[in-house]
N, C-alpha and C. Protein backbone atom coordinates (compact mmCIF):
# COMPACT_ATOMS: atom_id res chain seq x y z
N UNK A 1 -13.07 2.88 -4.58
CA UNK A 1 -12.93 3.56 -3.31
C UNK A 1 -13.23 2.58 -2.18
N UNK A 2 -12.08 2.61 -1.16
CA UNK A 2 -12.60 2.05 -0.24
C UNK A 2 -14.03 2.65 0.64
N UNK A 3 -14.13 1.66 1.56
CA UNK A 3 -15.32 2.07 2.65
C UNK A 3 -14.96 2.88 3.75
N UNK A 4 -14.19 3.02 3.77
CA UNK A 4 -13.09 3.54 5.01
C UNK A 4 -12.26 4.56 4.32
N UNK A 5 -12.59 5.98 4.81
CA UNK A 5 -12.00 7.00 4.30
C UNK A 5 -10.28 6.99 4.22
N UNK A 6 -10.40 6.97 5.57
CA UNK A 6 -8.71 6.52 5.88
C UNK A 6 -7.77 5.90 5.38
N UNK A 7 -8.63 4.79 4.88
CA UNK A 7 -8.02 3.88 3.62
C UNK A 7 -7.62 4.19 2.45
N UNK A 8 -8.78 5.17 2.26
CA UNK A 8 -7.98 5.90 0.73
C UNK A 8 -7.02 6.73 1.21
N UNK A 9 -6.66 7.41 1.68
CA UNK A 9 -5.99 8.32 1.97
C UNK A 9 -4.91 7.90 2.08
N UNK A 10 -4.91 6.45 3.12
CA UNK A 10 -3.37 5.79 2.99
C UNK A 10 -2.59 5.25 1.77
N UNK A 11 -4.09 4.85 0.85
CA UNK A 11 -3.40 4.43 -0.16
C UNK A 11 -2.62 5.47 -1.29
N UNK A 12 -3.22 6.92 -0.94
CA UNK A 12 -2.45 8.01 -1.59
C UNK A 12 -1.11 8.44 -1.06
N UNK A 13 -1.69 8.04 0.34
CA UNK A 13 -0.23 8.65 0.85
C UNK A 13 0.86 7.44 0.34
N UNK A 14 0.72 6.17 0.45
CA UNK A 14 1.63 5.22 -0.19
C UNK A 14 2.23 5.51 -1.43
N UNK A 15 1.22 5.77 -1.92
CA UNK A 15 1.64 6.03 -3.42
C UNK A 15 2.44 6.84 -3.98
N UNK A 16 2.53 8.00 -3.17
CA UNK A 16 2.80 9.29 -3.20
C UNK A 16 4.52 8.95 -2.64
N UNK A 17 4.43 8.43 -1.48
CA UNK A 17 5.97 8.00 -1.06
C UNK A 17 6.48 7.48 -1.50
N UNK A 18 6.18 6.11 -2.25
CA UNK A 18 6.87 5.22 -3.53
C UNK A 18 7.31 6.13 -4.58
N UNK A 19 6.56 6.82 -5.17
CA UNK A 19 6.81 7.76 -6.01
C UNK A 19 8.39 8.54 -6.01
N UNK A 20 8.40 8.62 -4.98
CA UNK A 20 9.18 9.52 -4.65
C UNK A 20 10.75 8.86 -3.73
N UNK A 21 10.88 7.67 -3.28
CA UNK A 21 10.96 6.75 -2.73
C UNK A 21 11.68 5.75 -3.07
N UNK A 22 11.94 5.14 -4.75
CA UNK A 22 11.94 4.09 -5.46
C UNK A 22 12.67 3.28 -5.01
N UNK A 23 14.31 3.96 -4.42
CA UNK A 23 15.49 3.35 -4.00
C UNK A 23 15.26 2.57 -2.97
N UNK A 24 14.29 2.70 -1.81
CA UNK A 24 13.89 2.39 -0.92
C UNK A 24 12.94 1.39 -0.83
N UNK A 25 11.85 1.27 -1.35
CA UNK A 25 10.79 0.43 -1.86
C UNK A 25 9.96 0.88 -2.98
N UNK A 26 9.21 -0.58 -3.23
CA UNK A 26 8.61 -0.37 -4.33
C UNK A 26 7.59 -1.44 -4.35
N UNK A 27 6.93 -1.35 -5.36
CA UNK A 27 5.40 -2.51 -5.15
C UNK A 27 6.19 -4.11 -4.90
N UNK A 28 6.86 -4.17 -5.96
CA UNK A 28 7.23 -5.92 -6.03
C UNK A 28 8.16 -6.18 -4.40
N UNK A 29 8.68 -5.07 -4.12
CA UNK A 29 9.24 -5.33 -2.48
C UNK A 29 8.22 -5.17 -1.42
N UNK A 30 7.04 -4.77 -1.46
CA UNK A 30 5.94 -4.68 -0.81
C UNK A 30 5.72 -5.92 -0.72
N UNK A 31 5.14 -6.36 -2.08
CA UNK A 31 4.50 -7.25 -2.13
C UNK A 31 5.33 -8.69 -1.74
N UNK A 32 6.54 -8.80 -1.90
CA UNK A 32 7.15 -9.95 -1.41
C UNK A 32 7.55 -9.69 -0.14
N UNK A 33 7.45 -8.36 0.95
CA UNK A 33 7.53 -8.56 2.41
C UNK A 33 5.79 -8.53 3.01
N UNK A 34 4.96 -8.64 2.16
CA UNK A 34 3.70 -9.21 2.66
C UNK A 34 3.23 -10.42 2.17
N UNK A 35 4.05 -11.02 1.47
CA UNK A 35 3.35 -12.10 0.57
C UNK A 35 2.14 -12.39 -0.42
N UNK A 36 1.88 -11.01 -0.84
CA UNK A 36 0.94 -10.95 -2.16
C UNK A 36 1.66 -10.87 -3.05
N UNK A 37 1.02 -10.81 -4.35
CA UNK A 37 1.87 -10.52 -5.89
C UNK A 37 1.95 -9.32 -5.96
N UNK A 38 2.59 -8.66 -6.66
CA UNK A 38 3.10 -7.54 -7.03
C UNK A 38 1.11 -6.72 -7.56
N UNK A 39 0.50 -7.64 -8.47
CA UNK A 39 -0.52 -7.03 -9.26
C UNK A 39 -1.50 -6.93 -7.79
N UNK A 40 -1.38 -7.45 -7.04
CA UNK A 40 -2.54 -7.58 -5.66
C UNK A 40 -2.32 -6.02 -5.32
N UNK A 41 -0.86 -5.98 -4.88
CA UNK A 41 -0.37 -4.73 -4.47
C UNK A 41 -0.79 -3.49 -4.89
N UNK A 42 -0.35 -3.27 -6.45
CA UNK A 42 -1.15 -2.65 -7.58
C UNK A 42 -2.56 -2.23 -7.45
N UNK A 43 -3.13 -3.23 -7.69
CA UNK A 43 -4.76 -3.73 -7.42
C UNK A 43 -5.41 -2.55 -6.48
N UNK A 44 -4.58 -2.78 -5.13
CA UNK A 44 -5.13 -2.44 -4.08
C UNK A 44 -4.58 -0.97 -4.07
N UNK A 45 -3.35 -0.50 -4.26
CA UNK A 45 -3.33 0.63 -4.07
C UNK A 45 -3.93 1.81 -5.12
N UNK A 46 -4.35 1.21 -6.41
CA UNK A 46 -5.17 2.00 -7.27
C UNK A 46 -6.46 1.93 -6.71
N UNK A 47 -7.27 1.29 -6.00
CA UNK A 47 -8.04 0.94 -5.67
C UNK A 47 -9.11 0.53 -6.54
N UNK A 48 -8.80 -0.66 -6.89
CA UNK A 48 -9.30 -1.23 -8.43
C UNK A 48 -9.96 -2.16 -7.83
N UNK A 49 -9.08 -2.83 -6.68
CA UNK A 49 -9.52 -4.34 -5.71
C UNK A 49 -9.81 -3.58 -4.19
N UNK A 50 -11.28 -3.36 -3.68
CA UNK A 50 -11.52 -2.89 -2.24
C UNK A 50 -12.15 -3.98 -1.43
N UNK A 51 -11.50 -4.83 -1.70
CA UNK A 51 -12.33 -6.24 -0.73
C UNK A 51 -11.46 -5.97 0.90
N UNK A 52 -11.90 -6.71 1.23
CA UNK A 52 -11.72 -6.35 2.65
C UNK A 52 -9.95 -6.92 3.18
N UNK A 53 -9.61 -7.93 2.49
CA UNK A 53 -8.11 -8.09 1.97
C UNK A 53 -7.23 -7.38 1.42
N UNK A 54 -7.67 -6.24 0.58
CA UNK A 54 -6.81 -4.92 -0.04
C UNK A 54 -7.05 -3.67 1.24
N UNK A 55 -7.88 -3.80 1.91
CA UNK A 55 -8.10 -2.59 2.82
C UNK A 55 -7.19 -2.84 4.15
N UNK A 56 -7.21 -4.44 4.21
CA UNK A 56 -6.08 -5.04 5.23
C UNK A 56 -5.02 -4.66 5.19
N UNK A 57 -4.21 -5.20 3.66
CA UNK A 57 -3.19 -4.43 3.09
C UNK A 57 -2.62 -3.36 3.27
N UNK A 58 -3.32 -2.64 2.26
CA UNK A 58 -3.05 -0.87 2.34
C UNK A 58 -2.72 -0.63 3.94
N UNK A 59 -3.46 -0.51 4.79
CA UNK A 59 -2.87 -0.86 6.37
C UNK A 59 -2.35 -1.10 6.69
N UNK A 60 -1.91 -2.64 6.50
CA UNK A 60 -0.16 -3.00 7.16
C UNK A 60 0.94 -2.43 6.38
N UNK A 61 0.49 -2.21 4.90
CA UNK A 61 1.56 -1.43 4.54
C UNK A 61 2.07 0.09 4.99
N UNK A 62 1.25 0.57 5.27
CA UNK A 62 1.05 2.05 5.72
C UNK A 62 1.96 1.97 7.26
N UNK A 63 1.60 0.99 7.77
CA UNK A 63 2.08 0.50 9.38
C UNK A 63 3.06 0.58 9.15
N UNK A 64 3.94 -0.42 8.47
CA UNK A 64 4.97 -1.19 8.21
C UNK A 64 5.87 0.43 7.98
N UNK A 65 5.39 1.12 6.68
CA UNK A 65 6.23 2.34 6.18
C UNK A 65 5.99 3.41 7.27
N UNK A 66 5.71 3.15 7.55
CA UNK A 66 5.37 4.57 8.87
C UNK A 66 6.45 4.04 9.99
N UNK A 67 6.40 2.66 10.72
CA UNK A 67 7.16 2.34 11.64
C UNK A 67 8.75 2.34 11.02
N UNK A 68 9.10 1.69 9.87
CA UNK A 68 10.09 1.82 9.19
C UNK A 68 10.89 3.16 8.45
N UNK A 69 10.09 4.00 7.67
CA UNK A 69 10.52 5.17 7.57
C UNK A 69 9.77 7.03 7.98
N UNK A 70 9.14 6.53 8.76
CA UNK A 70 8.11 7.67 9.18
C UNK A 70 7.11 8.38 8.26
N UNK A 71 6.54 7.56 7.75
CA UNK A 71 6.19 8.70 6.60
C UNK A 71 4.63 9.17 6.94
């Protein structure tokens, strides 16, 4: 769990949209329009990895999919 409530939440809501989503994006396209590995991506959105670099993440990704497809 992150430290930051919000954080988890984004990372469900991510998850939840990929899910559902696939055609559109997916971890390994995440991860190569942020420049982590695919397993970082992973990592962070299970919340397996809560260092302060996966909480960054989860964030710009959330940004990124929100400005890009509203979610």
């Amino acid at each position: 769990m992150f430290i930051h409530m919000e954080t988890n939440n984004k990372a469900e809501a991510i998850k939840a949209w990929l899910a559902n989503n696939r055609d559109l994006e997916n971890q390994e396209s995440l991860a190569k329009k942020f420049g982590k590995s695919r397993t970082f991506v992973s990592l962070s959105l299970n919340k397996k990895s809560v260092t302060k670099a996966s909480e960054k993440l989860i964030n710009e990704i959330f940004e990124y999919l929100h400005e890009k497809y509203r979610i």
